[in-house]
PDB file of N, CA and C in Angstrom:
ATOM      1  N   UNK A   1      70.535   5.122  37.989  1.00  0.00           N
ATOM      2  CA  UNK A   1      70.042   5.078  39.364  1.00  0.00           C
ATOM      3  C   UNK A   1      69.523   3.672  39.673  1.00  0.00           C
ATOM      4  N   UNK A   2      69.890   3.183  40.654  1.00  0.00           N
ATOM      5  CA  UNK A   2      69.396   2.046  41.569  1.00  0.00           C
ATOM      6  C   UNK A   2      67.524   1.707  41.293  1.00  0.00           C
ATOM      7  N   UNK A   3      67.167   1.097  41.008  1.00  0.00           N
ATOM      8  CA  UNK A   3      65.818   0.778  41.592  1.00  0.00           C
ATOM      9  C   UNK A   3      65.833   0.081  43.126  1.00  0.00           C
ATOM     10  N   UNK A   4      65.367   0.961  43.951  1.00  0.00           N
ATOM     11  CA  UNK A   4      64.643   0.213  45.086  1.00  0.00           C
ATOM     12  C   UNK A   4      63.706   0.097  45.712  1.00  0.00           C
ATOM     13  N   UNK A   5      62.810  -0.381  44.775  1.00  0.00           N
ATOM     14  CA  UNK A   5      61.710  -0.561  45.219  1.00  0.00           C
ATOM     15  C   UNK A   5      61.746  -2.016  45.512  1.00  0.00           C
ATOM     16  N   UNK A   6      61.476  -2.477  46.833  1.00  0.00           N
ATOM     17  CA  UNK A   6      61.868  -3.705  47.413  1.00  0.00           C
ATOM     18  C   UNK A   6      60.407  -4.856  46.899  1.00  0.00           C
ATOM     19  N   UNK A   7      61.311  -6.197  47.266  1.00  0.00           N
ATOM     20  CA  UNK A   7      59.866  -7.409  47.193  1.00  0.00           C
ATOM     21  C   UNK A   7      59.394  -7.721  48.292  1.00  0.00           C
ATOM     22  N   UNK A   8      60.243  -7.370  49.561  1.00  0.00           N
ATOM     23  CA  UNK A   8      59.437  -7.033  50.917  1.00  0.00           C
ATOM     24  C   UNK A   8      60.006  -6.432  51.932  1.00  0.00           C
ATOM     25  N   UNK A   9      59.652  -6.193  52.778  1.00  0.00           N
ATOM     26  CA  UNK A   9      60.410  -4.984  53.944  1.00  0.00           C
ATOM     27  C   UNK A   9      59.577  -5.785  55.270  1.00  0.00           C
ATOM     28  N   UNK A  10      60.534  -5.474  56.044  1.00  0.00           N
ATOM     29  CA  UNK A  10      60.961  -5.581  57.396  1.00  0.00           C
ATOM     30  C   UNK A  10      60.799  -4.281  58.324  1.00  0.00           C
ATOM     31  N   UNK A  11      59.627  -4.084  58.704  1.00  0.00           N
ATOM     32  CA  UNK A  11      59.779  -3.096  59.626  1.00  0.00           C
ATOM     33  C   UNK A  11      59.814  -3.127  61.490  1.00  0.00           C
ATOM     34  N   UNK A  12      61.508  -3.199  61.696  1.00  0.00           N
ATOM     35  CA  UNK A  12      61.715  -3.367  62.822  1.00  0.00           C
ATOM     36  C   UNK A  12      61.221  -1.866  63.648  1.00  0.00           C
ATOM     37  N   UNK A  13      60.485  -0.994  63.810  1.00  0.00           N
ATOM     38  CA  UNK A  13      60.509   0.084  64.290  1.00  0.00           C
ATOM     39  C   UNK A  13      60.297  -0.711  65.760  1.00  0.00           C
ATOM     40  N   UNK A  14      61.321   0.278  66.891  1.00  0.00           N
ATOM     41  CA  UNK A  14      60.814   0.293  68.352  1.00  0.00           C
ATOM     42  C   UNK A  14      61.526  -1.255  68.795  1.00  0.00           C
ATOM     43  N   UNK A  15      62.137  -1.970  68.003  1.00  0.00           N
ATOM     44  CA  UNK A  15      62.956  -3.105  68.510  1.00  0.00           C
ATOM     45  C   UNK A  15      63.898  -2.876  68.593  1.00  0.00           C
ATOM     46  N   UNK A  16      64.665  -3.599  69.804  1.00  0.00           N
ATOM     47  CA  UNK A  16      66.422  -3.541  70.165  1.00  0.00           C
ATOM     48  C   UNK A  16      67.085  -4.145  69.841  1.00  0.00           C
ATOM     49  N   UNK A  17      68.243  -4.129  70.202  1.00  0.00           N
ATOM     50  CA  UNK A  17      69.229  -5.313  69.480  1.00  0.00           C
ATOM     51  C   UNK A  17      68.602  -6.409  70.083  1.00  0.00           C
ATOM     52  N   UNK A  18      68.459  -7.595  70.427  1.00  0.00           N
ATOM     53  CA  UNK A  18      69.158  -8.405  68.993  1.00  0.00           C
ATOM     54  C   UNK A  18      68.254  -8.662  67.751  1.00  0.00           C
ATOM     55  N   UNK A  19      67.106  -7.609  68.272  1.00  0.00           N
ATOM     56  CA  UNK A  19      65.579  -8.721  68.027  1.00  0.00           C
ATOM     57  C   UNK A  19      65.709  -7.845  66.166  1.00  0.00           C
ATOM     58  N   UNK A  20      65.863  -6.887  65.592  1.00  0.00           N
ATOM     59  CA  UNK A  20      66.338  -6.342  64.729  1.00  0.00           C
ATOM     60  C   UNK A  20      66.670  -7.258  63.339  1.00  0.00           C
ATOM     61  N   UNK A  21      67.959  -7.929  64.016  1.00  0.00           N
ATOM     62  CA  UNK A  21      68.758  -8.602  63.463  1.00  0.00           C
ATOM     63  C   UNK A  21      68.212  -9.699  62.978  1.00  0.00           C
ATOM     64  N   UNK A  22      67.716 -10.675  64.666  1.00  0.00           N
ATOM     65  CA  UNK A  22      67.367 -11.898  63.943  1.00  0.00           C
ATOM     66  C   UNK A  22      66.103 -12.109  63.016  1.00  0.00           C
ATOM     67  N   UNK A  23      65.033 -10.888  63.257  1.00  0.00           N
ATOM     68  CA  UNK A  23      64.007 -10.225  62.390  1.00  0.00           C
ATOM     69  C   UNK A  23      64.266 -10.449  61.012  1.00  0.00           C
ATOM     70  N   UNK A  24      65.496  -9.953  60.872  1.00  0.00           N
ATOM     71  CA  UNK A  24      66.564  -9.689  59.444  1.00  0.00           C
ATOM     72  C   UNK A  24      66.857 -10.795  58.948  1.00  0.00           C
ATOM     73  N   UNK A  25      67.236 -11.766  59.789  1.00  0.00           N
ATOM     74  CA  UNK A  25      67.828 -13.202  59.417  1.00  0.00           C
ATOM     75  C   UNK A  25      66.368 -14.225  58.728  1.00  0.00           C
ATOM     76  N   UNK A  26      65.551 -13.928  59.171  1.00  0.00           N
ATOM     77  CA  UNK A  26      64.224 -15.020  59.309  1.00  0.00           C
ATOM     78  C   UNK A  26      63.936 -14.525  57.761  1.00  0.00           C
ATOM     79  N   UNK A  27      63.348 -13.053  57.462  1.00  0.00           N
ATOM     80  CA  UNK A  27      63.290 -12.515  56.381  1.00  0.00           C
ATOM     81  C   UNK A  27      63.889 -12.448  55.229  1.00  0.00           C
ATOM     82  N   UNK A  28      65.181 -12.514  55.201  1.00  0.00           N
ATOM     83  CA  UNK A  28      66.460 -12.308  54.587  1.00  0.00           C
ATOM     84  C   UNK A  28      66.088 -14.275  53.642  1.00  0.00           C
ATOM     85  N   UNK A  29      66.109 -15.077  54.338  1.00  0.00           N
ATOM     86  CA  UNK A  29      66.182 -16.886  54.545  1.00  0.00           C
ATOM     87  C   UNK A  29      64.754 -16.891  53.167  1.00  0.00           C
ATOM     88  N   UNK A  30      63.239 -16.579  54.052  1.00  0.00           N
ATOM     89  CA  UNK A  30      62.382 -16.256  53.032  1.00  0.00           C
ATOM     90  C   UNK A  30      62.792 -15.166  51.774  1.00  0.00           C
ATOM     91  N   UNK A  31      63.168 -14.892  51.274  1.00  0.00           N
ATOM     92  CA  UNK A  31      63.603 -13.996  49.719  1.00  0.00           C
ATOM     93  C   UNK A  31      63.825 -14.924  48.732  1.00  0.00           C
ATOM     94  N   UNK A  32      63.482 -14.998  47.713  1.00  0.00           N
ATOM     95  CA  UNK A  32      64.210 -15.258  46.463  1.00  0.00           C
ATOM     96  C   UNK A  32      65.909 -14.825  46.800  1.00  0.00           C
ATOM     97  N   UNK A  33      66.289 -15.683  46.177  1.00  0.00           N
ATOM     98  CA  UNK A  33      67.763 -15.198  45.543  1.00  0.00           C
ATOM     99  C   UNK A  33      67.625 -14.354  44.838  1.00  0.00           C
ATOM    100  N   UNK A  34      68.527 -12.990  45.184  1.00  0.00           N
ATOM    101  CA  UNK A  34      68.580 -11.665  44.204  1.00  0.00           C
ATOM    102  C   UNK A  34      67.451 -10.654  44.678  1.00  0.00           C
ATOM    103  N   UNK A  35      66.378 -11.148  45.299  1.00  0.00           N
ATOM    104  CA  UNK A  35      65.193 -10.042  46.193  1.00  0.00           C
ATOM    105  C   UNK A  35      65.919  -8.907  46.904  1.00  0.00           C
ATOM    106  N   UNK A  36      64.905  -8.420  46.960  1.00  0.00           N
ATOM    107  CA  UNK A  36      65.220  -6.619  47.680  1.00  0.00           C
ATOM    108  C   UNK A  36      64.846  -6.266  48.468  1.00  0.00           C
ATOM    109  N   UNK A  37      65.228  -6.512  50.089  1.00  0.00           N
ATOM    110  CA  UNK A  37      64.613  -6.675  51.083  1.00  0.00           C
ATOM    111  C   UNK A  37      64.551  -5.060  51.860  1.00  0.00           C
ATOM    112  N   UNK A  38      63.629  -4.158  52.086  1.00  0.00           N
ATOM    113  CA  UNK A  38      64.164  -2.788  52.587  1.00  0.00           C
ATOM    114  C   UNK A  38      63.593  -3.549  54.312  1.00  0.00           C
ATOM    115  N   UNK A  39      64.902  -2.590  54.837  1.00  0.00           N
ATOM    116  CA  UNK A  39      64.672  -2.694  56.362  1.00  0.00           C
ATOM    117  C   UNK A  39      64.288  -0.959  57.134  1.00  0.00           C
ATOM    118  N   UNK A  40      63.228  -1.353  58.077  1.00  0.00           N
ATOM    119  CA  UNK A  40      62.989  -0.024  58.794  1.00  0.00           C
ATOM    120  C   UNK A  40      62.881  -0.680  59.904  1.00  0.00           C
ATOM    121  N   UNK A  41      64.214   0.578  60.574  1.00  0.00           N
ATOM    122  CA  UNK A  41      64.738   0.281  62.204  1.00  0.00           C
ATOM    123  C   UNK A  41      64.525   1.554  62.551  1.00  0.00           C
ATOM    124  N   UNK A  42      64.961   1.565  64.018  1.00  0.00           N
ATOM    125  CA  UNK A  42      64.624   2.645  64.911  1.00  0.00           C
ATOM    126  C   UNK A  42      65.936   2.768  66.044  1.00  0.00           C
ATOM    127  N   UNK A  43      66.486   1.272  65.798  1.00  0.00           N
ATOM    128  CA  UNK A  43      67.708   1.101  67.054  1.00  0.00           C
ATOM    129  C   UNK A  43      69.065   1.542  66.485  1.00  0.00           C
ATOM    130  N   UNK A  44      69.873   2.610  67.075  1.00  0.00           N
ATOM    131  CA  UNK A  44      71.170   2.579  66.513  1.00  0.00           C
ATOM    132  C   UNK A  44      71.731   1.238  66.126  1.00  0.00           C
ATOM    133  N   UNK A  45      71.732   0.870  66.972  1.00  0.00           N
ATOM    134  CA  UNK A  45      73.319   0.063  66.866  1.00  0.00           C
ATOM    135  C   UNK A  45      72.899  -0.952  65.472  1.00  0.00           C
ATOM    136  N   UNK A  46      71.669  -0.791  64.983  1.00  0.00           N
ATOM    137  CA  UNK A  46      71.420  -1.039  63.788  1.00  0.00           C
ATOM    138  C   UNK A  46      72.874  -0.771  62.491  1.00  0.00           C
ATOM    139  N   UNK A  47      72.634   0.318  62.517  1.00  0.00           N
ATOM    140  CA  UNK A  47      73.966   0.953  61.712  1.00  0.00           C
ATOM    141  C   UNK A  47      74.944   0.080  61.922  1.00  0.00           C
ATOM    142  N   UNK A  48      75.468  -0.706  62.869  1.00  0.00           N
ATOM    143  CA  UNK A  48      76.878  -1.640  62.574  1.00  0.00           C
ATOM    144  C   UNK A  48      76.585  -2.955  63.199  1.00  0.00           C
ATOM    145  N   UNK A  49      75.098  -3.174  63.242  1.00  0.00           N
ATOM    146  CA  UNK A  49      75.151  -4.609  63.036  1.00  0.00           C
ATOM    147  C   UNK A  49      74.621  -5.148  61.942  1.00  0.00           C
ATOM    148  N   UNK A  50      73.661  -4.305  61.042  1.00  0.00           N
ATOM    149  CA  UNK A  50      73.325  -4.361  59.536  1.00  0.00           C
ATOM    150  C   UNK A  50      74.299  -4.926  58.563  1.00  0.00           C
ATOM    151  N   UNK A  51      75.220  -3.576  58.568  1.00  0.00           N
ATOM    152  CA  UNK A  51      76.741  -3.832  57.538  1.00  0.00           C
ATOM    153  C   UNK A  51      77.174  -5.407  58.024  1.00  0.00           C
ATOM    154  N   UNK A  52      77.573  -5.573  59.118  1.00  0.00           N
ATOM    155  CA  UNK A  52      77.930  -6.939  59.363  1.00  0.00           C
ATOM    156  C   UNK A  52      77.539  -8.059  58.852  1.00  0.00           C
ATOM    157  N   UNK A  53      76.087  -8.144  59.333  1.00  0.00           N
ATOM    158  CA  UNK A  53      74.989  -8.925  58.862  1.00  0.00           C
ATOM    159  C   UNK A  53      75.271  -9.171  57.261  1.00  0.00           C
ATOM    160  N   UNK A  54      75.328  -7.981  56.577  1.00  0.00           N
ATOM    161  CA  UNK A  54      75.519  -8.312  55.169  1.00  0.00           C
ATOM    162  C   UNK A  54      77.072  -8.685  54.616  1.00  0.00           C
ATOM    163  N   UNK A  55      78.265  -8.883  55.099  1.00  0.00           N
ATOM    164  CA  UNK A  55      79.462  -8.948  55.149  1.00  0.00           C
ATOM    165  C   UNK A  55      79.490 -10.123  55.321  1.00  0.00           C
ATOM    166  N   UNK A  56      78.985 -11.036  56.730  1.00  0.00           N
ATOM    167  CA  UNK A  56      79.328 -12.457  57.116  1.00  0.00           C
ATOM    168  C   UNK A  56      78.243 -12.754  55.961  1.00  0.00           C
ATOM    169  N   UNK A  57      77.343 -12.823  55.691  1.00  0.00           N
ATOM    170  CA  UNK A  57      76.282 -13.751  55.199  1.00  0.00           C
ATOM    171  C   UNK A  57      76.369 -13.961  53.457  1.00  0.00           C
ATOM    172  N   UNK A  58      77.358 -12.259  53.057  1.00  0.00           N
ATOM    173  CA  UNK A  58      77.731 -12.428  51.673  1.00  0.00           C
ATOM    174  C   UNK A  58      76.140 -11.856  50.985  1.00  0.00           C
ATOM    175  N   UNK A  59      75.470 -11.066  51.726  1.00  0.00           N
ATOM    176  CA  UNK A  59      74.758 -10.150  51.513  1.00  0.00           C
ATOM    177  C   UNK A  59      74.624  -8.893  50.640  1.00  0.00           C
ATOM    178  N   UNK A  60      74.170  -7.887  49.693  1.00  0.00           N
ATOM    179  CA  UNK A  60      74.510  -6.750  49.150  1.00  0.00           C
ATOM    180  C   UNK A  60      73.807  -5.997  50.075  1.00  0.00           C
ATOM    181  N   UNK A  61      74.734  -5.225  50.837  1.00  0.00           N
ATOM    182  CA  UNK A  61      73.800  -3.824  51.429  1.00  0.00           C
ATOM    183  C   UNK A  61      73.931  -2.717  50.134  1.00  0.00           C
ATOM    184  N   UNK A  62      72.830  -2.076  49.413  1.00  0.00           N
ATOM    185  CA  UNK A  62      72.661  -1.654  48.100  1.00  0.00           C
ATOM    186  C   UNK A  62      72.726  -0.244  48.771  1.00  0.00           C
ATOM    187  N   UNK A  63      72.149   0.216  49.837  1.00  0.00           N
ATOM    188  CA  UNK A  63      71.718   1.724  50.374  1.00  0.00           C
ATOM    189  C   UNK A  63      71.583   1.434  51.764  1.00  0.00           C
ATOM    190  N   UNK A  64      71.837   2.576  52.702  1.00  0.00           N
ATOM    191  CA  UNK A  64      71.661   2.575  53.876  1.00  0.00           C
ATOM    192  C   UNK A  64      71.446   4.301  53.724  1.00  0.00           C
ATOM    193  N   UNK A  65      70.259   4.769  54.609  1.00  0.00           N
ATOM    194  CA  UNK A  65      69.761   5.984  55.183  1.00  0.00           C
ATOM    195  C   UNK A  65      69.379   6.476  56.268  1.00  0.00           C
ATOM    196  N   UNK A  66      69.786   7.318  57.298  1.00  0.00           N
ATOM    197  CA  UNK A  66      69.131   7.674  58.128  1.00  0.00           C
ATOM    198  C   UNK A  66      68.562   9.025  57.965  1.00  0.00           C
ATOM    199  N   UNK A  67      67.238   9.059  58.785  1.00  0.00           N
ATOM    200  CA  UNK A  67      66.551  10.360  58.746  1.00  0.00           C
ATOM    201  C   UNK A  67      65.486  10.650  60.385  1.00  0.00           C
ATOM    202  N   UNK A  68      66.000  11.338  61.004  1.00  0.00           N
ATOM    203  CA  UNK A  68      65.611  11.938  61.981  1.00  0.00           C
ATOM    204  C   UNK A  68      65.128  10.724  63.121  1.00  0.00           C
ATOM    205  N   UNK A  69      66.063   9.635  63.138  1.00  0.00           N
ATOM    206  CA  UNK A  69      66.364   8.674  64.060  1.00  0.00           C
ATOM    207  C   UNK A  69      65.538   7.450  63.455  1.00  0.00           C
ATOM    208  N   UNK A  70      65.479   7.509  62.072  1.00  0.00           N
ATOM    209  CA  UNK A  70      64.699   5.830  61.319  1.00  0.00           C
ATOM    210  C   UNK A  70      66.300   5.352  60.293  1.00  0.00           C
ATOM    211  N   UNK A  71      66.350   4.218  60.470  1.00  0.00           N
ATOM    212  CA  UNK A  71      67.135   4.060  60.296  1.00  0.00           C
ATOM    213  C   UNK A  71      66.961   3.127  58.907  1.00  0.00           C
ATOM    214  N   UNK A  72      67.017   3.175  57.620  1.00  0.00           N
ATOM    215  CA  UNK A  72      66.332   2.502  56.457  1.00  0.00           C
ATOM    216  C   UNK A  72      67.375   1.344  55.699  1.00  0.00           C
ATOM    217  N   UNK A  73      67.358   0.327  55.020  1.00  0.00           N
ATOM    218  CA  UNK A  73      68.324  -0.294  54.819  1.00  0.00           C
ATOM    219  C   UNK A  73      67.373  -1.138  53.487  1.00  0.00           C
ATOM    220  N   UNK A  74      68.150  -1.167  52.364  1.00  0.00           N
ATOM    221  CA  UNK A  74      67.906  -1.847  51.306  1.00  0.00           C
ATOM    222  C   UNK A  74      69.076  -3.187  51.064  1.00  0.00           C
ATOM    223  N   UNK A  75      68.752  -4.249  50.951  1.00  0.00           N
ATOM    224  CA  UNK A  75      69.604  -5.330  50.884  1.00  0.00           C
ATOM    225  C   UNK A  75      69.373  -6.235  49.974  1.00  0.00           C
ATOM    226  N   UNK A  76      70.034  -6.619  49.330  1.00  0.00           N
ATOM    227  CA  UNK A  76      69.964  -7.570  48.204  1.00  0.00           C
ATOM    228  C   UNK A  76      70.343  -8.848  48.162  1.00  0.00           C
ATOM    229  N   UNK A  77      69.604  -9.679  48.549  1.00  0.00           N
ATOM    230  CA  UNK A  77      70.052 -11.434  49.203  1.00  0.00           C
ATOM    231  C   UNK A  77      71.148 -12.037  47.980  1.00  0.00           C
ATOM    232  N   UNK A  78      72.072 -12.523  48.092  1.00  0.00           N
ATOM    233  CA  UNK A  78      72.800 -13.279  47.679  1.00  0.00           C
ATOM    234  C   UNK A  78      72.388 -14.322  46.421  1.00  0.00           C
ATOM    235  N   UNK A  79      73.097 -14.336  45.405  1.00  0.00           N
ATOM    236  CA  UNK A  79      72.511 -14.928  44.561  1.00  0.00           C
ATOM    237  C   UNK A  79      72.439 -16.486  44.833  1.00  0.00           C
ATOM    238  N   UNK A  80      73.673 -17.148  45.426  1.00  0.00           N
ATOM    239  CA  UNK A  80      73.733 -18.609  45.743  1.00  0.00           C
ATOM    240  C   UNK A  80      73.588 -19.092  46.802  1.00  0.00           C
TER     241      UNK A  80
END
């Protein structure tokens, strides 16, 4: 099993696009290489701008969860 217990989290609750994201970006920049960043959202469109986010940037999305409209995201910054 995965450990995810993160080295810091991002809790976007009650923000919209874009503000989510670039939330994500600022945070993501501060990590160690290899850190475990968990994200808590609230905005759909989270769900497919997340995956993205971690696709262009060469990101690990490790877990993604939703539960009764929170939208949770564990990410693993890039080693280089």
């Amino acid at each position: 099993m995965t450990d995810l217990t993160p080295d810091a989290t991002l809790d976007a609750t009650g923000l919209n696009c874009p503000e989510p994201v670039m939330m994500l970006h600022q945070h993501i920049r501060d990590l160690a290489p290899g850190g475990l960043l968990k994200v808590i959202a609230t905005d759909p469109s989270t769900r497919r701008d997340i995956p993205k986010f971690c696709v262009f940037l060469d990101h690990e999305l490790v877990q993604q969860q939703e539960d009764a409209g929170t939208y949770l995201y564990w990410i693993r910054k890039k080693l280089a």
